[in-house]
C-alpha atoms as a PDB file:
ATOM      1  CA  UNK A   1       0.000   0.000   0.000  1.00  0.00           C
ATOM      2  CA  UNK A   2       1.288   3.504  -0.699  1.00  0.00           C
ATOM      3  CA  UNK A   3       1.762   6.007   1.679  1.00  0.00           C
ATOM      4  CA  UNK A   4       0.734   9.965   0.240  1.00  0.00           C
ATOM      5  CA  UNK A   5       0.297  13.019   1.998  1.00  0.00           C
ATOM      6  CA  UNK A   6      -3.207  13.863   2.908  1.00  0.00           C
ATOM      7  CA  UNK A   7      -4.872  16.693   0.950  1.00  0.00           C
ATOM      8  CA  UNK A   8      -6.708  19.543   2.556  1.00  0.00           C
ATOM      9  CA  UNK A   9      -9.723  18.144   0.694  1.00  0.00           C
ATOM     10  CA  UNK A  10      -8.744  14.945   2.086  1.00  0.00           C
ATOM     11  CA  UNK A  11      -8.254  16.194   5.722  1.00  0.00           C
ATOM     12  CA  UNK A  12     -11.653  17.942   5.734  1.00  0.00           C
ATOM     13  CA  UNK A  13     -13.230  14.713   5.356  1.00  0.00           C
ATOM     14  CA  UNK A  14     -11.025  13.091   8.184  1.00  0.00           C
ATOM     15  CA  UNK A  15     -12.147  15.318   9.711  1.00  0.00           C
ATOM     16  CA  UNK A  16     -15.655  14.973   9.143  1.00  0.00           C
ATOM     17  CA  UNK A  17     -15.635  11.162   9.963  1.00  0.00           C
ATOM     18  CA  UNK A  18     -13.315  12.293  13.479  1.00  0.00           C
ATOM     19  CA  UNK A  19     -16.454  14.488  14.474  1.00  0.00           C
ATOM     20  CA  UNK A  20     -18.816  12.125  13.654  1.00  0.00           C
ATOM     21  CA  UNK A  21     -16.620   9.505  16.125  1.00  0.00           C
ATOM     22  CA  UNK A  22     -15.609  12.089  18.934  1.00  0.00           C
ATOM     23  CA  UNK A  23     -18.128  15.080  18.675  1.00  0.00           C
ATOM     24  CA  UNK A  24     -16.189  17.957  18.349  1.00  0.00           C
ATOM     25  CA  UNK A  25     -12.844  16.407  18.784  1.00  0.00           C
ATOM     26  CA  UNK A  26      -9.807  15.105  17.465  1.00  0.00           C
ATOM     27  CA  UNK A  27      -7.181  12.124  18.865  1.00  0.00           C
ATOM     28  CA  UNK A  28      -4.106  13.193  18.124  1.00  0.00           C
ATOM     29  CA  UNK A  29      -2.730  10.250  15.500  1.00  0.00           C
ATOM     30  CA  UNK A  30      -5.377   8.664  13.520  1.00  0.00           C
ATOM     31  CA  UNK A  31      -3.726   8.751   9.788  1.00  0.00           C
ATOM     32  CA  UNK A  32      -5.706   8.168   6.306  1.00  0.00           C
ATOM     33  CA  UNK A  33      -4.431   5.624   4.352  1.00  0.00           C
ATOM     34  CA  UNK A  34      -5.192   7.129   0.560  1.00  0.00           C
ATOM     35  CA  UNK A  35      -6.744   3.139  -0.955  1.00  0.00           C
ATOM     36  CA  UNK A  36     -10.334   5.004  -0.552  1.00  0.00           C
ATOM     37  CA  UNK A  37     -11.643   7.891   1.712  1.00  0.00           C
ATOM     38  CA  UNK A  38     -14.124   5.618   4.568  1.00  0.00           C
ATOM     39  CA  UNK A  39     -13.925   5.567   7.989  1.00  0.00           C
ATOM     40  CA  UNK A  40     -12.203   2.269   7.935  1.00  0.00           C
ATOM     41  CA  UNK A  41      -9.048   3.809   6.042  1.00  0.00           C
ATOM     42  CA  UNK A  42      -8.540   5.361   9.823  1.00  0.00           C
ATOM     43  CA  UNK A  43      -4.998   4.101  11.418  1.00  0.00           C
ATOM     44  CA  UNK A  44      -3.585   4.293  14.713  1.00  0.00           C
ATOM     45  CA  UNK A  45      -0.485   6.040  14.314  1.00  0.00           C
ATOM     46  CA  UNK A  46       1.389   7.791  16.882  1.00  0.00           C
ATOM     47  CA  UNK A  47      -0.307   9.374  20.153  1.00  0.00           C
ATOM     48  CA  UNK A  48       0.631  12.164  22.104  1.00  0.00           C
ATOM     49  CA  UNK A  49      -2.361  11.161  25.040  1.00  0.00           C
ATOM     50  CA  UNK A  50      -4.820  13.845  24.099  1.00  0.00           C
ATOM     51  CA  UNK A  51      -7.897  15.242  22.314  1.00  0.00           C
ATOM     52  CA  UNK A  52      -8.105  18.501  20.448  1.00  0.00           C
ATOM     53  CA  UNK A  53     -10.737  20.914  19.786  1.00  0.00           C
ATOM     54  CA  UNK A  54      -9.875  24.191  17.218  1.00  0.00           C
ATOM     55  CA  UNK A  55     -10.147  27.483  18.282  1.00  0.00           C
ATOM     56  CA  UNK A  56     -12.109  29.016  15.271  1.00  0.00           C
ATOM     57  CA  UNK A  57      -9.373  31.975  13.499  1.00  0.00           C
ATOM     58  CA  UNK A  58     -12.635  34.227  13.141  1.00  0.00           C
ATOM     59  CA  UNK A  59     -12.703  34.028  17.202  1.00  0.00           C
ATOM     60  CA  UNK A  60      -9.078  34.411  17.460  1.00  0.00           C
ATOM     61  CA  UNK A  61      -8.668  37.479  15.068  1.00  0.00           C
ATOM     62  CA  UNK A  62     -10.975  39.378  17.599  1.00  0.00           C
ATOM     63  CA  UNK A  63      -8.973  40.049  19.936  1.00  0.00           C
ATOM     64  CA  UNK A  64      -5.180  39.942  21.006  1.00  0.00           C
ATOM     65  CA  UNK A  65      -6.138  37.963  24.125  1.00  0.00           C
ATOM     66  CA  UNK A  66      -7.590  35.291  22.066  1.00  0.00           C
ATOM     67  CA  UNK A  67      -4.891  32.674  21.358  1.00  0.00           C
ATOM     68  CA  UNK A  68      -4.448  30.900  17.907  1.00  0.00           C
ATOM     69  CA  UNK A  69      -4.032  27.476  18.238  1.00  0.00           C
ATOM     70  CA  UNK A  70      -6.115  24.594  19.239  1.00  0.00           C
ATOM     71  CA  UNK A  71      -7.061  23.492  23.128  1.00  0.00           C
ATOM     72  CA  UNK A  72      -6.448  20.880  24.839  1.00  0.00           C
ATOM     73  CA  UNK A  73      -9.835  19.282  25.838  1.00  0.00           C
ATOM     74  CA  UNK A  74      -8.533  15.928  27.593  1.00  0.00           C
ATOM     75  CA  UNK A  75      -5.000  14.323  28.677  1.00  0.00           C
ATOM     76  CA  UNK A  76      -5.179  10.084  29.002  1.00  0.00           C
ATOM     77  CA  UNK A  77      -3.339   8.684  32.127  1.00  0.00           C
ATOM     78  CA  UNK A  78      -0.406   6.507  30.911  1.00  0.00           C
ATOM     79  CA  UNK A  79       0.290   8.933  27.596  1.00  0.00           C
ATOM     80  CA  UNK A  80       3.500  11.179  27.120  1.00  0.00           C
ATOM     81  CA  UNK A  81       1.093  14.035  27.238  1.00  0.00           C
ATOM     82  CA  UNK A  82      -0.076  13.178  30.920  1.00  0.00           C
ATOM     83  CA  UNK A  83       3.510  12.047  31.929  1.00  0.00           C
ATOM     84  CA  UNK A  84       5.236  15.228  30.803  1.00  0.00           C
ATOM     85  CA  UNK A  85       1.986  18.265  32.411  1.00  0.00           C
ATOM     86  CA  UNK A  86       0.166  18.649  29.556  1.00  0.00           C
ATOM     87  CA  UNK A  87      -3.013  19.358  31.047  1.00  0.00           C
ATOM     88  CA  UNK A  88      -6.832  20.259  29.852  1.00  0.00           C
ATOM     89  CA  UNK A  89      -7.127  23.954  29.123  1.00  0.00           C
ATOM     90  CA  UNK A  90      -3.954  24.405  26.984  1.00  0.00           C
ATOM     91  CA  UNK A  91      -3.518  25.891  24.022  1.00  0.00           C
ATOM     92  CA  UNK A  92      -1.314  24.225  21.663  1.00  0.00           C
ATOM     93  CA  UNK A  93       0.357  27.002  19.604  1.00  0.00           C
ATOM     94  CA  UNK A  94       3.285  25.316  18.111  1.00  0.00           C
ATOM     95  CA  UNK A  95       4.308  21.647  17.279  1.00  0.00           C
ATOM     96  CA  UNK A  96       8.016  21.118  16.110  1.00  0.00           C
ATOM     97  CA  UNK A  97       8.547  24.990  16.010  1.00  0.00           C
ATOM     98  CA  UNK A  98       5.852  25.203  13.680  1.00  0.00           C
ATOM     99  CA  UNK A  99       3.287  27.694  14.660  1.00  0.00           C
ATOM    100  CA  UNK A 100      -0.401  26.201  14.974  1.00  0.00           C
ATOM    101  CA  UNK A 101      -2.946  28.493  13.947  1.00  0.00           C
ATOM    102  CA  UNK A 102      -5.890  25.847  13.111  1.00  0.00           C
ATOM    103  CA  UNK A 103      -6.733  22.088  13.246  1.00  0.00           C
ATOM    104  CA  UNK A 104      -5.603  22.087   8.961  1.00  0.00           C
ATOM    105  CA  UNK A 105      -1.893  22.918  10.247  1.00  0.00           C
ATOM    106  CA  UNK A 106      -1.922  20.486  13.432  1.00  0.00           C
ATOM    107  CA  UNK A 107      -3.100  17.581  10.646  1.00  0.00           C
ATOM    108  CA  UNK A 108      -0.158  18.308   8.500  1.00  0.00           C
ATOM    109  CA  UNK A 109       2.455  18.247  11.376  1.00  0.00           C
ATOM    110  CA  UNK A 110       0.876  15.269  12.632  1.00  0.00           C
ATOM    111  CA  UNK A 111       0.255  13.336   9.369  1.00  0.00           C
ATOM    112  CA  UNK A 112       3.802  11.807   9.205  1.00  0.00           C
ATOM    113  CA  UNK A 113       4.398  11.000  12.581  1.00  0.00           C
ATOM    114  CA  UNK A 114       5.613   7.508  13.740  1.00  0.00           C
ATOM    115  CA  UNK A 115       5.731   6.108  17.311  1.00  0.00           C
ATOM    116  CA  UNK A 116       8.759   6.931  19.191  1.00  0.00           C
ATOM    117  CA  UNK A 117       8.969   9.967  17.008  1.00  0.00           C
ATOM    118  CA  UNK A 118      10.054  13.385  19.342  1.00  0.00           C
ATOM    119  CA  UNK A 119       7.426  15.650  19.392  1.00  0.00           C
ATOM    120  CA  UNK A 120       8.190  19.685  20.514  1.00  0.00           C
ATOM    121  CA  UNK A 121       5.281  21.383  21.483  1.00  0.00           C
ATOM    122  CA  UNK A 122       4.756  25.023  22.267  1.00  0.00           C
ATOM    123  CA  UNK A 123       1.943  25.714  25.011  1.00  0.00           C
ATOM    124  CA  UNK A 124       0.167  28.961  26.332  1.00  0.00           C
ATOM    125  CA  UNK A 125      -1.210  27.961  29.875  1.00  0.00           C
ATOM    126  CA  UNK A 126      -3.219  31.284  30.821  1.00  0.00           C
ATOM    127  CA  UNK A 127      -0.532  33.999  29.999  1.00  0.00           C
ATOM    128  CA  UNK A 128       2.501  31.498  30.298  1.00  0.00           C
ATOM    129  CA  UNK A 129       4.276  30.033  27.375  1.00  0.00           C
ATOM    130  CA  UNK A 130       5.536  26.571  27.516  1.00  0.00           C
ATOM    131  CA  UNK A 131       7.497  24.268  25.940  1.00  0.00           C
ATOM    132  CA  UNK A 132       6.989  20.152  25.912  1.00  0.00           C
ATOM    133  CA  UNK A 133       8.910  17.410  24.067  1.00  0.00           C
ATOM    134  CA  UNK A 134       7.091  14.109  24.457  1.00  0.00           C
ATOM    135  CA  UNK A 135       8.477  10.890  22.707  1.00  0.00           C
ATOM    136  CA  UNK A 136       5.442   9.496  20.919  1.00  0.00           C
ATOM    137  CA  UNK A 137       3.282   6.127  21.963  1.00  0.00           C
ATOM    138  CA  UNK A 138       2.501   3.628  19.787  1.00  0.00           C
ATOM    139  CA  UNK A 139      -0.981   2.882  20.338  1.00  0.00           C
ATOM    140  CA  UNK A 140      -3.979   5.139  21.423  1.00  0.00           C
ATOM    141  CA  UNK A 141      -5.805   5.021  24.843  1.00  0.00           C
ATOM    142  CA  UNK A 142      -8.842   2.685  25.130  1.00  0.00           C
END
């Protein structure tokens, strides 16, 4: 099977089949294989522990205390996120040094990810600006 970059026509519909699984969320590491564009094409990949939700750019262009980025809505026990402070309520505004303005950008990052890959991520906890690097797992919380 060959491996190709997801599209962001492609991604859209990940994402589409992600909401439909998780509400209004997104677990960081499911992959599309590009055979056909289903819900079973969905692979476990490589985890950081978490769940996502985007912060819409519309929301964040309002005002300067607004972050970009997406949030943080849970951290799994037993997940590189839990293990290194990650915790619900952050704002993920970088991932490898690349700056994360919408859940489009934190796809591409993620896409080619592998398990045991390091994984830099730039946080904004209230007014305080972090920095993690997890190592990533190889299979997702149940």
């Amino acid at each position: 099977m060959e491996k190709t970059k997801v599209g962001p026509i492609q991604i859209i519909q990940l994402a589409t089949v992600i909401l439909l699984f998780f509400g209004a969320f997104y677990f960081i590491g499911f992959k599309a294989r590009q055979e056909s564009r289903n819900s079973h094409d969905l692979m476990p990949g490589a985890y950081a522990g978490i769940t996502i939700m985007g912060i819409p750019e519309e929301i964040a262009d309002l005002s300067p205390a607004v972050p970009h980025g997406v949030a943080v809505m849970t951290v799994s026990h037993g997940y590189p996120a839990k293990e290194k402070g990650i915790i619900p309520g952050d704002i993920i505004t970088s991932l490898d040094g690349n700056a994360i303005k919408n859940m489009l950008q934190f796809f591409e990052i993620m896409h080619d990810k592998k398990p045991a890959d390091e994984l830099s991520v730039g946080i904004l906890r209230g007014t305080e600006k972090l920095s993690f690097s997890l190592i990533l797992a190889a299979d997702r919380p149940k």
